[in-house]
C-alpha atoms as a PDB file:
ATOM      1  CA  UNK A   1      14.376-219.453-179.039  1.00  0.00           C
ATOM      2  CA  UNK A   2      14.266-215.948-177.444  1.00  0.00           C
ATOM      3  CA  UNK A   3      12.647-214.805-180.564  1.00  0.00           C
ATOM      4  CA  UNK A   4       9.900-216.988-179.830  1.00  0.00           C
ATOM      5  CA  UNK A   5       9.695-216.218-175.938  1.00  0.00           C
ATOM      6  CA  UNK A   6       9.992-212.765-176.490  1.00  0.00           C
ATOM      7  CA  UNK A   7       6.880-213.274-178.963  1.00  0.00           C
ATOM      8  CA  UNK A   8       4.662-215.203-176.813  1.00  0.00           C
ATOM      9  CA  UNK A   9       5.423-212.443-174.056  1.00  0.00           C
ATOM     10  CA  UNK A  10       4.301-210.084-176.310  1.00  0.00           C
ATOM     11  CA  UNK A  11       1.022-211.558-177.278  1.00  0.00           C
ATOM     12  CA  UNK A  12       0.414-212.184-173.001  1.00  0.00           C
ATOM     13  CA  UNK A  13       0.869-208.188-172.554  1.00  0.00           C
ATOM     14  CA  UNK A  14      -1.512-207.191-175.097  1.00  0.00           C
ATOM     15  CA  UNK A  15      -3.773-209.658-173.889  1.00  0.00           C
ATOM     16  CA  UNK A  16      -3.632-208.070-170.391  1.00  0.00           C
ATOM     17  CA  UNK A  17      -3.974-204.774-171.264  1.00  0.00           C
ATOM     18  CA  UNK A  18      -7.209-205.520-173.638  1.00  0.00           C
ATOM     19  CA  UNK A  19      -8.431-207.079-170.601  1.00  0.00           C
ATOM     20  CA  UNK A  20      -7.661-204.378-168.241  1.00  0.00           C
ATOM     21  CA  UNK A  21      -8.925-201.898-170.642  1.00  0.00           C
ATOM     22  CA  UNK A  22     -12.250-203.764-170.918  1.00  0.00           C
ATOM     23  CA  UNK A  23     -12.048-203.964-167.300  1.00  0.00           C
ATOM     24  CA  UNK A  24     -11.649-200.579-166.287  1.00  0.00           C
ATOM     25  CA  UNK A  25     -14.355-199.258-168.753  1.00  0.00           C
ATOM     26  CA  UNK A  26     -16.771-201.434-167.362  1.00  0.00           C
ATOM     27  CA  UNK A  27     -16.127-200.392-163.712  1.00  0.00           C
ATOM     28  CA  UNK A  28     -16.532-196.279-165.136  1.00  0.00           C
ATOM     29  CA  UNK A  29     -20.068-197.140-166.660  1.00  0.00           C
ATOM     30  CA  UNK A  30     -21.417-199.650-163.427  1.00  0.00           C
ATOM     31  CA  UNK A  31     -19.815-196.308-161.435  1.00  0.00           C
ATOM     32  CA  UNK A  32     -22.129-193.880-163.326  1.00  0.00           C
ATOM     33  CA  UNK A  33     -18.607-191.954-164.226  1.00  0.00           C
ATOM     34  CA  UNK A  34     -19.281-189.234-166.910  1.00  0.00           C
ATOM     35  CA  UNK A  35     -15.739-189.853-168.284  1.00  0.00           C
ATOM     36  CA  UNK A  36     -16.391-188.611-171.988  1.00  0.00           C
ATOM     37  CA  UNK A  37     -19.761-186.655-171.142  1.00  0.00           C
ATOM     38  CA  UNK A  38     -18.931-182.766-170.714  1.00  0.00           C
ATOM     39  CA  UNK A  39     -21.585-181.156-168.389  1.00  0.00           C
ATOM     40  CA  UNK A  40     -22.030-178.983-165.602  1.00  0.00           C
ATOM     41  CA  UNK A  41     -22.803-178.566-161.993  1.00  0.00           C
ATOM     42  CA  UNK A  42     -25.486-176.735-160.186  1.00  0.00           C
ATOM     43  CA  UNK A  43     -26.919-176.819-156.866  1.00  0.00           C
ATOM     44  CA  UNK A  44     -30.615-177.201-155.060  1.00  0.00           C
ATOM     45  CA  UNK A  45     -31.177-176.348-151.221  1.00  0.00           C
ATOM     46  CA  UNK A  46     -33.976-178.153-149.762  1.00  0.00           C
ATOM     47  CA  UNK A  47     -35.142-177.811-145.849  1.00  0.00           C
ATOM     48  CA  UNK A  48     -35.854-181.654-145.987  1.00  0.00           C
ATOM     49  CA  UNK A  49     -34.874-183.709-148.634  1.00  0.00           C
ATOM     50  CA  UNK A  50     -36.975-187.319-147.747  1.00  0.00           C
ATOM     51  CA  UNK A  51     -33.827-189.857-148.454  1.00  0.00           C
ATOM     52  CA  UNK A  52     -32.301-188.801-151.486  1.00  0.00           C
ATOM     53  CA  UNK A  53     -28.992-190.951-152.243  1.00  0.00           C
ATOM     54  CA  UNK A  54     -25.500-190.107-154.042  1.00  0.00           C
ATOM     55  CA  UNK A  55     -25.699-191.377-157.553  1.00  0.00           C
ATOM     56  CA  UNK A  56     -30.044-190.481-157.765  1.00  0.00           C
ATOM     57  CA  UNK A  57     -31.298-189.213-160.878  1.00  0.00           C
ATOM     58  CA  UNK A  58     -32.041-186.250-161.880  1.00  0.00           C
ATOM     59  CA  UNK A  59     -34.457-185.663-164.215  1.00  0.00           C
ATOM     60  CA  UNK A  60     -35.456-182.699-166.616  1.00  0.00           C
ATOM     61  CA  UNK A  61     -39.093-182.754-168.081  1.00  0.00           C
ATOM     62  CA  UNK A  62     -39.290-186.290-167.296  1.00  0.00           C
ATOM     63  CA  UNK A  63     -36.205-187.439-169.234  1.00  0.00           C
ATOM     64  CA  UNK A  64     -32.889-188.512-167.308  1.00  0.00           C
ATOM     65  CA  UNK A  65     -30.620-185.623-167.583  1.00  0.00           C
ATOM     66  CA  UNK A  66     -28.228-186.140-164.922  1.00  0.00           C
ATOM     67  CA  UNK A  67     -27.270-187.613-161.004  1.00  0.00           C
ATOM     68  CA  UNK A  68     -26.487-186.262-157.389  1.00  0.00           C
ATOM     69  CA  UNK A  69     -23.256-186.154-157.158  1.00  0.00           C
ATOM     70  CA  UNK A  70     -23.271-184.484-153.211  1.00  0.00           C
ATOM     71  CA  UNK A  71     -25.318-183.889-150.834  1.00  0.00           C
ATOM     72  CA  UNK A  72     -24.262-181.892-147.758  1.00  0.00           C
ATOM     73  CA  UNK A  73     -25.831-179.044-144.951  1.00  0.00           C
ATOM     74  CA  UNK A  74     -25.107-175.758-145.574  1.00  0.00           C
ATOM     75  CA  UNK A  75     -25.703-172.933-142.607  1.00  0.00           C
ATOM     76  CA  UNK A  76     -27.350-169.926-143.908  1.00  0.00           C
ATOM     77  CA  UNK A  77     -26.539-166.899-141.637  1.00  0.00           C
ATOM     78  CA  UNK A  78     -29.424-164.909-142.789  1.00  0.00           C
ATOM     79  CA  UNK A  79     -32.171-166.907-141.804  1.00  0.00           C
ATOM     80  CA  UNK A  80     -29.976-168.688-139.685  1.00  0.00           C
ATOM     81  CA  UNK A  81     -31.056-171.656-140.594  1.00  0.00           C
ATOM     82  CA  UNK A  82     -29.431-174.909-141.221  1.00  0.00           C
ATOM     83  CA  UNK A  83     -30.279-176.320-145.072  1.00  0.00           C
ATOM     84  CA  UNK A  84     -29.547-179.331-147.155  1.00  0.00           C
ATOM     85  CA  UNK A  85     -27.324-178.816-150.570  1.00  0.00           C
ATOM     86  CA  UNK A  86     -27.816-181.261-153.054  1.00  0.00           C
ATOM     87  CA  UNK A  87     -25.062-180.969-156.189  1.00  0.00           C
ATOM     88  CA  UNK A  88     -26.814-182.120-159.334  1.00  0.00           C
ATOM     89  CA  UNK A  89     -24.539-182.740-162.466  1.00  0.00           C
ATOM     90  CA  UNK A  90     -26.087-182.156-165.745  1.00  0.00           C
ATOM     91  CA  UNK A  91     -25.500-182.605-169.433  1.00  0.00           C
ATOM     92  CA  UNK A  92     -24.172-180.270-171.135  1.00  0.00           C
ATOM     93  CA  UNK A  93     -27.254-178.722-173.451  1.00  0.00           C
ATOM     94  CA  UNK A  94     -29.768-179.001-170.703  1.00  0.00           C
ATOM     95  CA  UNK A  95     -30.865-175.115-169.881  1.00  0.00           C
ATOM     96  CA  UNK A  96     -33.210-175.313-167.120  1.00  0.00           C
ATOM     97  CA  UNK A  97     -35.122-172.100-166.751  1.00  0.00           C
ATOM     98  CA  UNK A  98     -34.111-169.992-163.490  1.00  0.00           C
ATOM     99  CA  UNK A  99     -38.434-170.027-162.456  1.00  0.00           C
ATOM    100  CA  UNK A 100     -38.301-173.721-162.816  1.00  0.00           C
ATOM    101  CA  UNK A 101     -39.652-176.096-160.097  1.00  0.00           C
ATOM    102  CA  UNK A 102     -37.584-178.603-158.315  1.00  0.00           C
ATOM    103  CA  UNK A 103     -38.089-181.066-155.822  1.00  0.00           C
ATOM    104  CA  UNK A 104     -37.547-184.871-154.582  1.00  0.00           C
ATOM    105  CA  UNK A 105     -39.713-187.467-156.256  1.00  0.00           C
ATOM    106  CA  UNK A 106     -40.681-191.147-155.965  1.00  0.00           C
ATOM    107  CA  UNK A 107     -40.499-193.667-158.396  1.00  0.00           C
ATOM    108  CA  UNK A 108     -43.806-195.387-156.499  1.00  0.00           C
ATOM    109  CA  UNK A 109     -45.168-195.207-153.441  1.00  0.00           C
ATOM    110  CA  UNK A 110     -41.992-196.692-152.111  1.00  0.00           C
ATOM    111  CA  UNK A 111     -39.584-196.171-155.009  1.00  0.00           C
ATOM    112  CA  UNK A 112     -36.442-194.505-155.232  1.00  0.00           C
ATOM    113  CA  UNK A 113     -36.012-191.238-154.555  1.00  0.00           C
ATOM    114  CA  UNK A 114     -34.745-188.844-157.315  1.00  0.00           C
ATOM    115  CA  UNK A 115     -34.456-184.953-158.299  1.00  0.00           C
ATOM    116  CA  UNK A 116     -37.569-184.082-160.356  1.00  0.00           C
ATOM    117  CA  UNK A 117     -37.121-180.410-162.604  1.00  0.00           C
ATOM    118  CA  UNK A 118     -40.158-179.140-164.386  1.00  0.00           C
ATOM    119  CA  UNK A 119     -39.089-176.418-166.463  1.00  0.00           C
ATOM    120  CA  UNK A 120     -40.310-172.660-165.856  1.00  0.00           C
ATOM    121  CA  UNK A 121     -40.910-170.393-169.298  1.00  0.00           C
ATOM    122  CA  UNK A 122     -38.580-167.595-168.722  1.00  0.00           C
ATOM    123  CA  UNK A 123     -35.784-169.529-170.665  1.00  0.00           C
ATOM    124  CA  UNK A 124     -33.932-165.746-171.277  1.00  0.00           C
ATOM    125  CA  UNK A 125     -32.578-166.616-167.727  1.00  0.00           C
ATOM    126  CA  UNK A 126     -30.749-170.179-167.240  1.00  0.00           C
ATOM    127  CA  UNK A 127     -29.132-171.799-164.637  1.00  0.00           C
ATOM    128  CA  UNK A 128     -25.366-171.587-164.997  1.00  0.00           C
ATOM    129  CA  UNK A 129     -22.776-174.130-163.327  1.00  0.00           C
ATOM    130  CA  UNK A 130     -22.495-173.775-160.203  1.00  0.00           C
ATOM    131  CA  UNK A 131     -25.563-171.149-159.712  1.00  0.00           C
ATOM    132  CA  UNK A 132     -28.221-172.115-156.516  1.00  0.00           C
ATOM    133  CA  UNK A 133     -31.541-172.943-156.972  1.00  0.00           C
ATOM    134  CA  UNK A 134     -34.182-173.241-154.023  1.00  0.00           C
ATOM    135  CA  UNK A 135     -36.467-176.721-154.555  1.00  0.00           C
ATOM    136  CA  UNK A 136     -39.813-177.304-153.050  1.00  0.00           C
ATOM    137  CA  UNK A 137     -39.497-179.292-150.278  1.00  0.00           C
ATOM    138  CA  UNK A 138     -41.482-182.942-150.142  1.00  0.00           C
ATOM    139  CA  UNK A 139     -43.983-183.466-147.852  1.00  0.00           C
ATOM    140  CA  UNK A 140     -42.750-186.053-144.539  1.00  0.00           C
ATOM    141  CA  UNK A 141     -44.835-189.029-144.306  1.00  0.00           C
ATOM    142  CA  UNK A 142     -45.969-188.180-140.510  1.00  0.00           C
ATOM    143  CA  UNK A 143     -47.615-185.100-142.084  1.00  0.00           C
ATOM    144  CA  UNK A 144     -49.650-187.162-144.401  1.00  0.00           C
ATOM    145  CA  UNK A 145     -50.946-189.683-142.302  1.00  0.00           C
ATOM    146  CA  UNK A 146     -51.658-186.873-139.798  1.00  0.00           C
ATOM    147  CA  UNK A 147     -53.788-185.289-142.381  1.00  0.00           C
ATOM    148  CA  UNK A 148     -55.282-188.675-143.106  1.00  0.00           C
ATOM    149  CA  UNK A 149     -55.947-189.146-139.466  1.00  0.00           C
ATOM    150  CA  UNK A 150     -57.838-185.963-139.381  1.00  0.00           C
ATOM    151  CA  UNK A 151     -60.195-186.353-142.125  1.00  0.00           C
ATOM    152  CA  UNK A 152     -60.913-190.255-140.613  1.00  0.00           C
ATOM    153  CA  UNK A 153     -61.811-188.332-137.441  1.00  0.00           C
ATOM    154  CA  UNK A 154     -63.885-185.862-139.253  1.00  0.00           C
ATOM    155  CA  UNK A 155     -65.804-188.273-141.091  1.00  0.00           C
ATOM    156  CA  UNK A 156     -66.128-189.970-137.615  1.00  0.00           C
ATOM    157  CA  UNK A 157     -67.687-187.102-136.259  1.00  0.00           C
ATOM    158  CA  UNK A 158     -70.301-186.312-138.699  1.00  0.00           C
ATOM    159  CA  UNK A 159     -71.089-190.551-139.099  1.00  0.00           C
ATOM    160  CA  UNK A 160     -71.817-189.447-134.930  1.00  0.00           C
ATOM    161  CA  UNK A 161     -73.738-186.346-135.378  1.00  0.00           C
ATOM    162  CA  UNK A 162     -76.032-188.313-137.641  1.00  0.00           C
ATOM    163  CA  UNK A 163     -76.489-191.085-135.324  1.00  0.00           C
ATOM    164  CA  UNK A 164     -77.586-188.432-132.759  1.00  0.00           C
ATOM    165  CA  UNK A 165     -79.674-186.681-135.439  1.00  0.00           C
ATOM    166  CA  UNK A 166     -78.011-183.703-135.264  1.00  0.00           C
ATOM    167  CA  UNK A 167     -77.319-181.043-137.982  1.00  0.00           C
ATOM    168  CA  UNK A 168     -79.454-181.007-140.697  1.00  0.00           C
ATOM    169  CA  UNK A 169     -78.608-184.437-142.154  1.00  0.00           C
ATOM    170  CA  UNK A 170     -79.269-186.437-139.169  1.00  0.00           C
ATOM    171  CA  UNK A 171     -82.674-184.667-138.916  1.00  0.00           C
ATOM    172  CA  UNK A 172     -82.970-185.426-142.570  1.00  0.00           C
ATOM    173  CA  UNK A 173     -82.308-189.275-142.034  1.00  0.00           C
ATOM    174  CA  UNK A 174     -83.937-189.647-138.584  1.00  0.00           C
ATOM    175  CA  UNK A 175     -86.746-187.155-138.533  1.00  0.00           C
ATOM    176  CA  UNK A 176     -90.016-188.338-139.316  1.00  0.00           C
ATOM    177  CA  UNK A 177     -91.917-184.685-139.326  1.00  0.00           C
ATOM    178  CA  UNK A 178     -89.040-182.975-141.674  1.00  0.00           C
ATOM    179  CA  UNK A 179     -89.533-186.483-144.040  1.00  0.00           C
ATOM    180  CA  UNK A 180     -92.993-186.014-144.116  1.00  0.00           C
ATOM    181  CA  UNK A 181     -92.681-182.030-144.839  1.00  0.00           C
ATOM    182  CA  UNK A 182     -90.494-183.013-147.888  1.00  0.00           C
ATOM    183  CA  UNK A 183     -92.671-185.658-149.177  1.00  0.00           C
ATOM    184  CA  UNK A 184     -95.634-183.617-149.010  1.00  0.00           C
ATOM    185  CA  UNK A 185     -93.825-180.470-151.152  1.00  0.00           C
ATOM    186  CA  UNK A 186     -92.519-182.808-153.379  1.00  0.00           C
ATOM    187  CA  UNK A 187     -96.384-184.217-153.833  1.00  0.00           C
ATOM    188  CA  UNK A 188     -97.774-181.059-153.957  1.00  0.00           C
ATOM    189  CA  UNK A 189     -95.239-179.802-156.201  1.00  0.00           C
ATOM    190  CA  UNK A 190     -96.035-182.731-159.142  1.00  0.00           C
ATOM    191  CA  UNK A 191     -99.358-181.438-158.454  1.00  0.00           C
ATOM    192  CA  UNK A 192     -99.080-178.098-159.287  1.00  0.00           C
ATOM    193  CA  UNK A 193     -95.644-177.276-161.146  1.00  0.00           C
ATOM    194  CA  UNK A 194     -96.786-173.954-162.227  1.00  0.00           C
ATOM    195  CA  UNK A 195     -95.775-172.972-158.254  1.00  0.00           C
ATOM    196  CA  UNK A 196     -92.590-173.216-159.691  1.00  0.00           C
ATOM    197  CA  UNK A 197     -92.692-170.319-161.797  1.00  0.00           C
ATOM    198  CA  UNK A 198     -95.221-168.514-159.822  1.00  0.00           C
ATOM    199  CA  UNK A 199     -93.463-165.264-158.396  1.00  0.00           C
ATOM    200  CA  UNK A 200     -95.277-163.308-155.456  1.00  0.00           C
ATOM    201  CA  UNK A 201     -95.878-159.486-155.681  1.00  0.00           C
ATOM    202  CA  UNK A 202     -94.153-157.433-153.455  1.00  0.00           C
ATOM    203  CA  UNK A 203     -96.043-155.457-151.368  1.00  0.00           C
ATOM    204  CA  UNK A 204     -95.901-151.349-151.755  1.00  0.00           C
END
């Protein structure tokens, strides 16, 4: 009788710590934990870094090659300046040239943010873990739909000047005597296309 409790006891245990090993490997991979992945750590300073999250990806020539793993300011004294570090954590293997280009990406227009790394060629010169690279800062929205404003009020301003024949499209368009000037080279011109070829002599 104790044999047989003692049994079933057993059997419960293993059963609970299969379970809790299934459990706790399946909380590792939804945590993005790199458990049994060696790799390495380096870090990109950005002046503005547009939203990127803990846990973004970071890619290497377009393939997924790693995450942000912290993001934090950093004061720099010399410039005294105040800048954002972002900690990337790579896989081990991935040599990104020192000269290579980094900065924040969108999956989208209004996708999720992640660290984009185009390699540079001067692969005799790697980052190392823990080494500092300096990424390309993204460009805030405000700044593009300023610039959009200002070429809407450019094209504004010309659409005007044309209504007011002014400049030498508007004259173009509403001119009658520079219309009639054109149509009468071009006539004279089917005319006689030899004028075309015909080259004055300078005077001595």
């Amino acid at each position: 009788m104790i044999f047989g409790k003692t049994k079933l006891e057993l059997k419960v245990g293993t059963f609970v710590f299969v379970g809790l090993m299934i459990l706790t490997v399946f909380v590792l991979s939804i945590g993005g934990f790199k458990t049994w992945t060696s790799g390495y750590e380096v870090n990109v300073t950005f002046n503005f870094v547009n939203g990127i999250k803990l846990g973004a990806p970071v890619r290497f020539a377009g393939l997924d090659t790693g995450q942000v793993k912290k993001i934090s300011f950093v004061f720099v004294p010399e410039e005294q300046a105040t800048r954002v570090k972002v900690l990337c954590w790579l896989k081990k293997g991935v040599q990104i040239p020192i000269d290579s280009t980094v900065w924040v990406n969108t999956l989208g227009l209004l996708g999720e943010k992640y660290v984009e790394i185009i390699p540079g060629k001067d692969y005799s010169n790697v980052l190392t873990a823990n080494q500092t690279i300096v990424g390309v800062d993204p460009i805030p929205m405000h700044e593009v739909t300023h610039l959009a404003k200002s070429i809407v009020d450019n094209i504004n301003q010309l659409i005007e000047k044309i209504k007011n024949k002014e400049g030498t499209l508007g004259k173009l368009i509403y001119d009658d005597a520079m219309y009639n000037e054109l149509e009468a080279f071009a006539a004279d011109i089917r005319k006689n296309p030899w004028k075309l070829f015909y080259k004055t002599k300078e005077k001595k």
